[in-house]
C-alpha atoms as a PDB file:
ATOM      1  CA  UNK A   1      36.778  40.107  26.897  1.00  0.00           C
ATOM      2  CA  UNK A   2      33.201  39.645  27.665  1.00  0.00           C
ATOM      3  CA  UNK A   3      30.490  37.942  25.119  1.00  0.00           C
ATOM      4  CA  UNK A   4      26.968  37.623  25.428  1.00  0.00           C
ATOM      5  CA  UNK A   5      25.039  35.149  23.062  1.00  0.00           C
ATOM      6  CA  UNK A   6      21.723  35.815  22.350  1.00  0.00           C
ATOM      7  CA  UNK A   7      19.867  32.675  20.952  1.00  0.00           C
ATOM      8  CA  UNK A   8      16.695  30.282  20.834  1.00  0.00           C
ATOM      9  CA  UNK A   9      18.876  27.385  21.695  1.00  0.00           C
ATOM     10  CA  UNK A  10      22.054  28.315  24.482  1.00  0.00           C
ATOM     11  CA  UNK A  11      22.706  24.192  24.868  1.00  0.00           C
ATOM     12  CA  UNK A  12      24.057  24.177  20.778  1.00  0.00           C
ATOM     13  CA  UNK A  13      26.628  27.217  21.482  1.00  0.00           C
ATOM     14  CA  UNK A  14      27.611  26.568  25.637  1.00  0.00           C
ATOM     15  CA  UNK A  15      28.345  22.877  24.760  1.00  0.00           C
ATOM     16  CA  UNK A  16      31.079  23.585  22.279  1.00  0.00           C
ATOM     17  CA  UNK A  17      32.527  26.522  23.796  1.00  0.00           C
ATOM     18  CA  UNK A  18      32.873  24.900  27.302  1.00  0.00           C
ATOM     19  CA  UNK A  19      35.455  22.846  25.704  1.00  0.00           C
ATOM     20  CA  UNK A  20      39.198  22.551  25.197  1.00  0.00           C
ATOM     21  CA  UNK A  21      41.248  26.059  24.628  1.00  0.00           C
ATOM     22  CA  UNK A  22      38.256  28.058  25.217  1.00  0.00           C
ATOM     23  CA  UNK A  23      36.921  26.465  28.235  1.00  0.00           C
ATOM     24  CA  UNK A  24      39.883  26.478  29.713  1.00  0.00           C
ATOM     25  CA  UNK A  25      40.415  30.507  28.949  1.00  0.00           C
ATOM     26  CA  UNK A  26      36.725  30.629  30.580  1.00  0.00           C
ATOM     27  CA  UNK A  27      38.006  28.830  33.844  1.00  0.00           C
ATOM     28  CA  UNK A  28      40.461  30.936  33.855  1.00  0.00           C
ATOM     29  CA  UNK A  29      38.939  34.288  34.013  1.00  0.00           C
ATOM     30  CA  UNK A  30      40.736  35.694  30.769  1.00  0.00           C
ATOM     31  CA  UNK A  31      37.357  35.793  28.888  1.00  0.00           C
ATOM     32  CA  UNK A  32      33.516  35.691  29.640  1.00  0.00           C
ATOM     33  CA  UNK A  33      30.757  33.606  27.082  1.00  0.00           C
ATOM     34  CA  UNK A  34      27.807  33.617  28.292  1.00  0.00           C
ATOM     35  CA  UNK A  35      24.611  32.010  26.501  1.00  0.00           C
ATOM     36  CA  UNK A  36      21.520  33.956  26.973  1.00  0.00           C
ATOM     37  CA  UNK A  37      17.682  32.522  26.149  1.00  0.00           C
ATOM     38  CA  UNK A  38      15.676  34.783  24.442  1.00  0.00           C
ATOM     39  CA  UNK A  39      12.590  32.796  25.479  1.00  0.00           C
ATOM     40  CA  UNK A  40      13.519  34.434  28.956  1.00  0.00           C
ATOM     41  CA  UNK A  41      12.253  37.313  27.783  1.00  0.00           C
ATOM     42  CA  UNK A  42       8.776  37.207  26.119  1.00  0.00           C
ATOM     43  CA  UNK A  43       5.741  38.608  27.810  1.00  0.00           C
ATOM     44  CA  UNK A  44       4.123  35.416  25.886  1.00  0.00           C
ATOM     45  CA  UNK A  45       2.811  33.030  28.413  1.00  0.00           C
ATOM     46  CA  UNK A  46       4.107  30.473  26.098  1.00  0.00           C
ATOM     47  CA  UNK A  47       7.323  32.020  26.196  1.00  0.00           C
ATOM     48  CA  UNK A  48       6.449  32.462  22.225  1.00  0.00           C
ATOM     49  CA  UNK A  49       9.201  34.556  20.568  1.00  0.00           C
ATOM     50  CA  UNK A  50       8.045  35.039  16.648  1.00  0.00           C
ATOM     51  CA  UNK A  51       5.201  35.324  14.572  1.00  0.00           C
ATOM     52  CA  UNK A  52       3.858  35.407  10.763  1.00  0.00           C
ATOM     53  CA  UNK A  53       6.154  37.473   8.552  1.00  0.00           C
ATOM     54  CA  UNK A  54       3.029  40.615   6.980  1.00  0.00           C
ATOM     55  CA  UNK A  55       3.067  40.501   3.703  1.00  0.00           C
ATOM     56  CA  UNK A  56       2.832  36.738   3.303  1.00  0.00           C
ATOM     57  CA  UNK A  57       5.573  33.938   2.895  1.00  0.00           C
ATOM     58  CA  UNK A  58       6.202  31.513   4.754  1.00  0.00           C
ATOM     59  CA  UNK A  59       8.204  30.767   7.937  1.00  0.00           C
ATOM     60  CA  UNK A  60       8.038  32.279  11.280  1.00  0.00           C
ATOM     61  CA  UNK A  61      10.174  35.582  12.093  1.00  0.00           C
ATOM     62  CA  UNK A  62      11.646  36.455  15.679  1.00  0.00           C
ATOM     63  CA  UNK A  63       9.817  39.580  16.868  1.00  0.00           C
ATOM     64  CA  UNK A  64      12.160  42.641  17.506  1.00  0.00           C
ATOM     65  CA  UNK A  65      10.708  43.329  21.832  1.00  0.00           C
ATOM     66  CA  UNK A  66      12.313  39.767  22.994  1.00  0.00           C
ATOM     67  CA  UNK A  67      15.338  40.698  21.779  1.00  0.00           C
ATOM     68  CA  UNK A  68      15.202  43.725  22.820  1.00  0.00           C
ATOM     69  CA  UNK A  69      14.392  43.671  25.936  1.00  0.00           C
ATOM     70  CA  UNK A  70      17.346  40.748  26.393  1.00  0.00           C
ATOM     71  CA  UNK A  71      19.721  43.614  24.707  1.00  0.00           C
ATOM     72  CA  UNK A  72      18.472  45.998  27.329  1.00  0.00           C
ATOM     73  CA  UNK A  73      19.645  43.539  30.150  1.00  0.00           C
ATOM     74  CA  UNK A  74      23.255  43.387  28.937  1.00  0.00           C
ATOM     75  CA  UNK A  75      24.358  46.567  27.752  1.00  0.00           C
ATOM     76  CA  UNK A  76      22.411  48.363  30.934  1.00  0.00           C
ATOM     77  CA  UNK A  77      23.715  51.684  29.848  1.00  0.00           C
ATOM     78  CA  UNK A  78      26.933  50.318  28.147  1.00  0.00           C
ATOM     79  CA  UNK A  79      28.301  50.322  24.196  1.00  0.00           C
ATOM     80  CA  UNK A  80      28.398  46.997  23.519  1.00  0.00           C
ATOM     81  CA  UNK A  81      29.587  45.860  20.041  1.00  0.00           C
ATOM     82  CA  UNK A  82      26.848  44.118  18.322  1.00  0.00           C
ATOM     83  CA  UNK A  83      26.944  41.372  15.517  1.00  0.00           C
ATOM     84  CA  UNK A  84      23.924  39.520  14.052  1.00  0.00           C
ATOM     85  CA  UNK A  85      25.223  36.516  12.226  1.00  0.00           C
ATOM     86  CA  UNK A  86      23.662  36.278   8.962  1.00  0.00           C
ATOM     87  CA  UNK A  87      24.024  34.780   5.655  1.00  0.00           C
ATOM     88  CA  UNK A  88      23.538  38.564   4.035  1.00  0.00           C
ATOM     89  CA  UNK A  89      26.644  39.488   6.362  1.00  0.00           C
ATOM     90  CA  UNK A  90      30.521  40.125   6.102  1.00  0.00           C
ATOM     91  CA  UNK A  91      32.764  37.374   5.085  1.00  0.00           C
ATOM     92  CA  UNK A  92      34.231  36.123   8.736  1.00  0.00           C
ATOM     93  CA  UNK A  93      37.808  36.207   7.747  1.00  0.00           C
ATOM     94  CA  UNK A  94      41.088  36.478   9.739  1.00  0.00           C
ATOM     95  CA  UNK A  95      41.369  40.286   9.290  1.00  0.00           C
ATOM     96  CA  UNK A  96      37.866  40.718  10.746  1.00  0.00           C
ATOM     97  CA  UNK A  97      38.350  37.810  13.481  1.00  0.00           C
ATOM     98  CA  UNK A  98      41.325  40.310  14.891  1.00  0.00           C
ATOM     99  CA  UNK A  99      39.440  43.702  14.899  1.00  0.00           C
ATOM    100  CA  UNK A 100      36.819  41.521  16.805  1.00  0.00           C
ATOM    101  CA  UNK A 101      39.251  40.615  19.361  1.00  0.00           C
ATOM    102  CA  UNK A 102      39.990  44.260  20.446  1.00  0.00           C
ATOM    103  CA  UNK A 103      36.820  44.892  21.248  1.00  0.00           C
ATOM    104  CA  UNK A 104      36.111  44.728  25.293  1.00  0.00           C
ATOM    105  CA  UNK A 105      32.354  43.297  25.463  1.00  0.00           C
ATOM    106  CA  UNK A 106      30.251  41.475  21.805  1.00  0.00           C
ATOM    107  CA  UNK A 107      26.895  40.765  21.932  1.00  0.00           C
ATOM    108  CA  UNK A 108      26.060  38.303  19.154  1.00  0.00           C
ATOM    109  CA  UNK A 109      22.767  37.891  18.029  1.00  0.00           C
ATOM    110  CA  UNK A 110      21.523  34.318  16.391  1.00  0.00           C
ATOM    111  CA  UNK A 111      19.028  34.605  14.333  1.00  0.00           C
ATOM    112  CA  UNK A 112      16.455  31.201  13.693  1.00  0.00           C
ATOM    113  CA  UNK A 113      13.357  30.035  11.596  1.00  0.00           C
ATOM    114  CA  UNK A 114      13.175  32.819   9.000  1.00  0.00           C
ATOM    115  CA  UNK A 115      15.443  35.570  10.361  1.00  0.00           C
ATOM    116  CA  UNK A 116      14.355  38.426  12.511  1.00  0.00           C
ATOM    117  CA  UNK A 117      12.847  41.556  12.371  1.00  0.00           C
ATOM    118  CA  UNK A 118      14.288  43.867  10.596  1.00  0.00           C
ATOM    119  CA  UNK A 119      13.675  46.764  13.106  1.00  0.00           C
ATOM    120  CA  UNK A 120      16.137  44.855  15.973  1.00  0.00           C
ATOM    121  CA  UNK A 121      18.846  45.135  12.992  1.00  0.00           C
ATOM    122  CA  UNK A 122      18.588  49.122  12.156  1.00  0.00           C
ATOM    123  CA  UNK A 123      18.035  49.570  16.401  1.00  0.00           C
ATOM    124  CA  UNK A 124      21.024  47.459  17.766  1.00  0.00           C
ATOM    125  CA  UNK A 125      23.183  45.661  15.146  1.00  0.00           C
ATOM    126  CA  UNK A 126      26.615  47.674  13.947  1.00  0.00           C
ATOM    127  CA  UNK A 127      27.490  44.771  11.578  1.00  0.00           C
ATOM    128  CA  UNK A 128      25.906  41.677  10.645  1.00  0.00           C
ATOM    129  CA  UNK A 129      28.553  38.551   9.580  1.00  0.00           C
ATOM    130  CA  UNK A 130      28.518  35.209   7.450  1.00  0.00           C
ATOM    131  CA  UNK A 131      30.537  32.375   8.079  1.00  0.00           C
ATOM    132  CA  UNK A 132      29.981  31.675   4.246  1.00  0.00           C
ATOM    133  CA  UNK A 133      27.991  31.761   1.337  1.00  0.00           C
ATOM    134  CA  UNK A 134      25.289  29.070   2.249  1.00  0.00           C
ATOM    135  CA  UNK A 135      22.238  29.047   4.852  1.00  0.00           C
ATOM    136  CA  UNK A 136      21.967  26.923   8.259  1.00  0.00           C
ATOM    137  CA  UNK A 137      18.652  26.629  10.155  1.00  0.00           C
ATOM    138  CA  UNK A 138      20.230  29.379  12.811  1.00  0.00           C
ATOM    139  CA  UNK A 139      22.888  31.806  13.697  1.00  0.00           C
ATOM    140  CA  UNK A 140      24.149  29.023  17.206  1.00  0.00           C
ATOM    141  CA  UNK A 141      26.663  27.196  15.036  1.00  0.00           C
ATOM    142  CA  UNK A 142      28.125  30.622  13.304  1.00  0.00           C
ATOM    143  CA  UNK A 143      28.305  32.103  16.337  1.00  0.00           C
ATOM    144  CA  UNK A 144      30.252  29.150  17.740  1.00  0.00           C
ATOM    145  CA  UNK A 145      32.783  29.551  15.093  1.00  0.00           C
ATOM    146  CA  UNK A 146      32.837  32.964  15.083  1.00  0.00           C
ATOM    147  CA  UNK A 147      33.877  32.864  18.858  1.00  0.00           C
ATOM    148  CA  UNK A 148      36.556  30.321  18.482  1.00  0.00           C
ATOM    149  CA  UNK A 149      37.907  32.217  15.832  1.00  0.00           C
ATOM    150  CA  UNK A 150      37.912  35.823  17.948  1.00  0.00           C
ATOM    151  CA  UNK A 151      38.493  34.177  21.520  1.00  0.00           C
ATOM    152  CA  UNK A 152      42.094  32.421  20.917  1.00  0.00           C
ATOM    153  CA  UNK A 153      43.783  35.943  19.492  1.00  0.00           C
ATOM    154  CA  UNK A 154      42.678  37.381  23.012  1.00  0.00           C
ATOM    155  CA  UNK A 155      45.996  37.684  25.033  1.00  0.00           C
ATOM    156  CA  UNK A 156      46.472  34.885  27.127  1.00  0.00           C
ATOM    157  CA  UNK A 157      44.079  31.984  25.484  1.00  0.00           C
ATOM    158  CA  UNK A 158      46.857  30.822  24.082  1.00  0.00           C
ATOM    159  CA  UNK A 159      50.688  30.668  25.683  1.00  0.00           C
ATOM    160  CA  UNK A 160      52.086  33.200  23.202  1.00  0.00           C
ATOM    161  CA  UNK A 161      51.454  34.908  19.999  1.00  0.00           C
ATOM    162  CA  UNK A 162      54.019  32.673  18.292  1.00  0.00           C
ATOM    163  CA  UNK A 163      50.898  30.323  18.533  1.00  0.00           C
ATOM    164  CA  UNK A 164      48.933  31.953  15.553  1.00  0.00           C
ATOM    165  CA  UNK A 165      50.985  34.517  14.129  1.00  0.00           C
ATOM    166  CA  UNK A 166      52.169  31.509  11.467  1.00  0.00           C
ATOM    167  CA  UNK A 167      48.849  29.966  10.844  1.00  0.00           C
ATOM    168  CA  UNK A 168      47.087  29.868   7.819  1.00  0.00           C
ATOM    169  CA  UNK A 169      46.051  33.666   6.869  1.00  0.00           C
ATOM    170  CA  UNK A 170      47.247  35.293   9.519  1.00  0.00           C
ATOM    171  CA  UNK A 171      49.551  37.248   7.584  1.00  0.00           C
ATOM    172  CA  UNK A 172      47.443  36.631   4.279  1.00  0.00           C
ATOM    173  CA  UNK A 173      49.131  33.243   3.324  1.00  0.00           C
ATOM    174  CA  UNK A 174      48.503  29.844   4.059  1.00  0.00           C
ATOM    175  CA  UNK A 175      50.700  27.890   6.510  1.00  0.00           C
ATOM    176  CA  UNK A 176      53.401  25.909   5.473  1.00  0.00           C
ATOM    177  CA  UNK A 177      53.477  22.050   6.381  1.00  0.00           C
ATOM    178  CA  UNK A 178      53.823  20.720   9.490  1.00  0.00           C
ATOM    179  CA  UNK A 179      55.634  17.087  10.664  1.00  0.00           C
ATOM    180  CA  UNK A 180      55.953  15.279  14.010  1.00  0.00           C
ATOM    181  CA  UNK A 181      57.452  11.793  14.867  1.00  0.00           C
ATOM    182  CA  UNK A 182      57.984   9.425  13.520  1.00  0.00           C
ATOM    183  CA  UNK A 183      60.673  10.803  10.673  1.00  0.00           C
ATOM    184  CA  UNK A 184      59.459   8.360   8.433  1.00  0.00           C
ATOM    185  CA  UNK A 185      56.032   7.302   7.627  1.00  0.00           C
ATOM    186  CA  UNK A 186      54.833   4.772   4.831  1.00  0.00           C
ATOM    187  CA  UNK A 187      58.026   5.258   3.270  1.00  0.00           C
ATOM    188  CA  UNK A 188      57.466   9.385   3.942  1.00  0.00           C
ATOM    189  CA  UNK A 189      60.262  11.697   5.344  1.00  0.00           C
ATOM    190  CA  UNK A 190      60.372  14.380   7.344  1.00  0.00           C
ATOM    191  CA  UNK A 191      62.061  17.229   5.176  1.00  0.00           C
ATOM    192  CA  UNK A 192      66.014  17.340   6.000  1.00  0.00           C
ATOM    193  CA  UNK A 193      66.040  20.976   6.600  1.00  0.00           C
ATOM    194  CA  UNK A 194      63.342  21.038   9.625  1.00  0.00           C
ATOM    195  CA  UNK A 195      65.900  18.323  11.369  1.00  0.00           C
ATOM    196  CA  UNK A 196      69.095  20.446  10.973  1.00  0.00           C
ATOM    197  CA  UNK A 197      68.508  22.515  13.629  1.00  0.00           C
ATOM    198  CA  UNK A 198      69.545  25.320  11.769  1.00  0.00           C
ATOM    199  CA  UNK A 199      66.845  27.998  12.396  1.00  0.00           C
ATOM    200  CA  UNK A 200      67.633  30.830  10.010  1.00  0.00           C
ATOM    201  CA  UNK A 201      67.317  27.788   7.441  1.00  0.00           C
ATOM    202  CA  UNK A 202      64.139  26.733   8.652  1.00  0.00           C
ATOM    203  CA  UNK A 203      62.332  30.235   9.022  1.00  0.00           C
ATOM    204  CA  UNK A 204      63.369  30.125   4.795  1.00  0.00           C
ATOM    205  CA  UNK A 205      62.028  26.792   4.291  1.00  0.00           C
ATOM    206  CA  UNK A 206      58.779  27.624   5.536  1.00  0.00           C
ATOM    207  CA  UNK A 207      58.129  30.730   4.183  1.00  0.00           C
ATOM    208  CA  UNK A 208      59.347  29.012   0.317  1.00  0.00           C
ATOM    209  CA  UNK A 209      56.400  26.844   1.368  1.00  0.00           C
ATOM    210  CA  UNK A 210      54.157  29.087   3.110  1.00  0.00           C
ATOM    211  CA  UNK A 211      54.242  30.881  -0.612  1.00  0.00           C
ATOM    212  CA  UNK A 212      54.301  27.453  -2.725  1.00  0.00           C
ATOM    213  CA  UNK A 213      51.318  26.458  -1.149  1.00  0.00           C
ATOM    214  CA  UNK A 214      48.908  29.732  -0.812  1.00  0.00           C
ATOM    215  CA  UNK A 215      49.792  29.555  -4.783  1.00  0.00           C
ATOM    216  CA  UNK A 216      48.722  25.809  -5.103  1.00  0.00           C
ATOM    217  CA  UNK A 217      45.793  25.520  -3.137  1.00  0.00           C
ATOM    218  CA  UNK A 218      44.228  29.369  -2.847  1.00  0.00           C
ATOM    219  CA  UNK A 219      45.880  31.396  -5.645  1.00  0.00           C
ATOM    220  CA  UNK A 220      43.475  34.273  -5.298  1.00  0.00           C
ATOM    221  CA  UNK A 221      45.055  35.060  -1.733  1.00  0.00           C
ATOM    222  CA  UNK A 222      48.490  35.841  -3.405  1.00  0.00           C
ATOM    223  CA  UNK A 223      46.828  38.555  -5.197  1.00  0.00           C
ATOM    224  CA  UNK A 224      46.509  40.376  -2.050  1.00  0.00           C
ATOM    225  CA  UNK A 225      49.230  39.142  -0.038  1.00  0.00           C
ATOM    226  CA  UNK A 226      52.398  41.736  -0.026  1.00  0.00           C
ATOM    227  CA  UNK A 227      55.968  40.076   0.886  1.00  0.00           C
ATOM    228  CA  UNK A 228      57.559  42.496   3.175  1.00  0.00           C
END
């Protein structure tokens, strides 16, 4: 899987992705990030990439040829799949994390200051996503999230599917509890049933719990979560 970035600041996003699991998947050829300045390409002698928003308000706005132009330099002919991270956008979610993961080369497109122009949207964006119902100063820290979230379901970020398939709505519920040594802690203990060894026993155990606690802590999920 390839992904191109396209941002004011490329330090904010390469910094965290270099890291752990997904710099690791990056060293290892399974996937591709790669940060890309918009600044680059301005015809602005000051490398200036926005301007006054017509109609009044205030705030700058990212003009649409910058970002176009940087567009033009990584699809070169190609279909990439473009998202423009957005607080008007899609719900990031699980669901839309794995369709995301199919795809073979994203473009994501972060946004700053006031937005951008509304023209780069209709021209190159097929679906603009929010990492939540609130507003940060730019699209580098969504689309830093949004890549952890897509990278590690790409085959071979992480040693097996077994990794994620249980986690917390994968399969629409949230994971069940999880223990390590020591078996006791502050007077604690580690539930009999994951120390029997008995597997069938556990897999029951933690889907009881899987169930108990999607029902505690995020009852609306179990609306939409069917028990097969």
């Amino acid at each position: 899987m390839r992904i191109d970035i396209l941002t004011l600041f490329p330090e904010m996003v390469s910094g965290i992705l270099s890291e752990s699991i997904i710099g690791r998947a990056q060293k290892n050829g399974i996937i591709s990030i790669n940060c890309v300045n918009i600044r680059d390409f301005s015809t602005d002698r000051h490398r200036r990439v926005d301007d006054y928003p017509y109609g009044g308000g205030r705030g700058m706005i990212m003009q649409p040829e910058p970002i176009y132009r940087a567009y033009e330099s990584l699809a070169k002919g190609g279909s990439p799949f473009v998202i423009y991270m957005s607080p008007q956008g899609r719900i990031l979610n699980q669901k839309l994390a794995k369709e995301f993961s199919q795809k073979e080369h994203i473009i994501i497109l972060c946004g700053h200051y006031e937005g951008v122009d509304e023209r780069i949207i209709e021209e190159i964006v097929d679906i603009e996503v929010s990492i939540g119902d609130y507003v940060l100063t730019g699209g580098e820290i969504p689309a830093a999230v949004l890549c952890d979230a897509v990278c590690r379901l790409v085959p071979g970020v992480l040693p097996s599917e077994e990794c994620f398939c249980d986690e917390s709505h994968y399969n629409g519920l949230l994971e069940y509890p999880q223990y390590t040594r020591p078996p006791v802690f502050m007077g604690r203990e580690v539930p009999p049933v994951l120390l029997s060894g008995h597997h069938a026993n556990i897999v029951k155990w933690r889907k009881e719990k899987a169930k108990e606690r999607t029902m505690q802590k995020r009852p609306d999920l179990m609306e939409k979560f069917s028990d097969e």
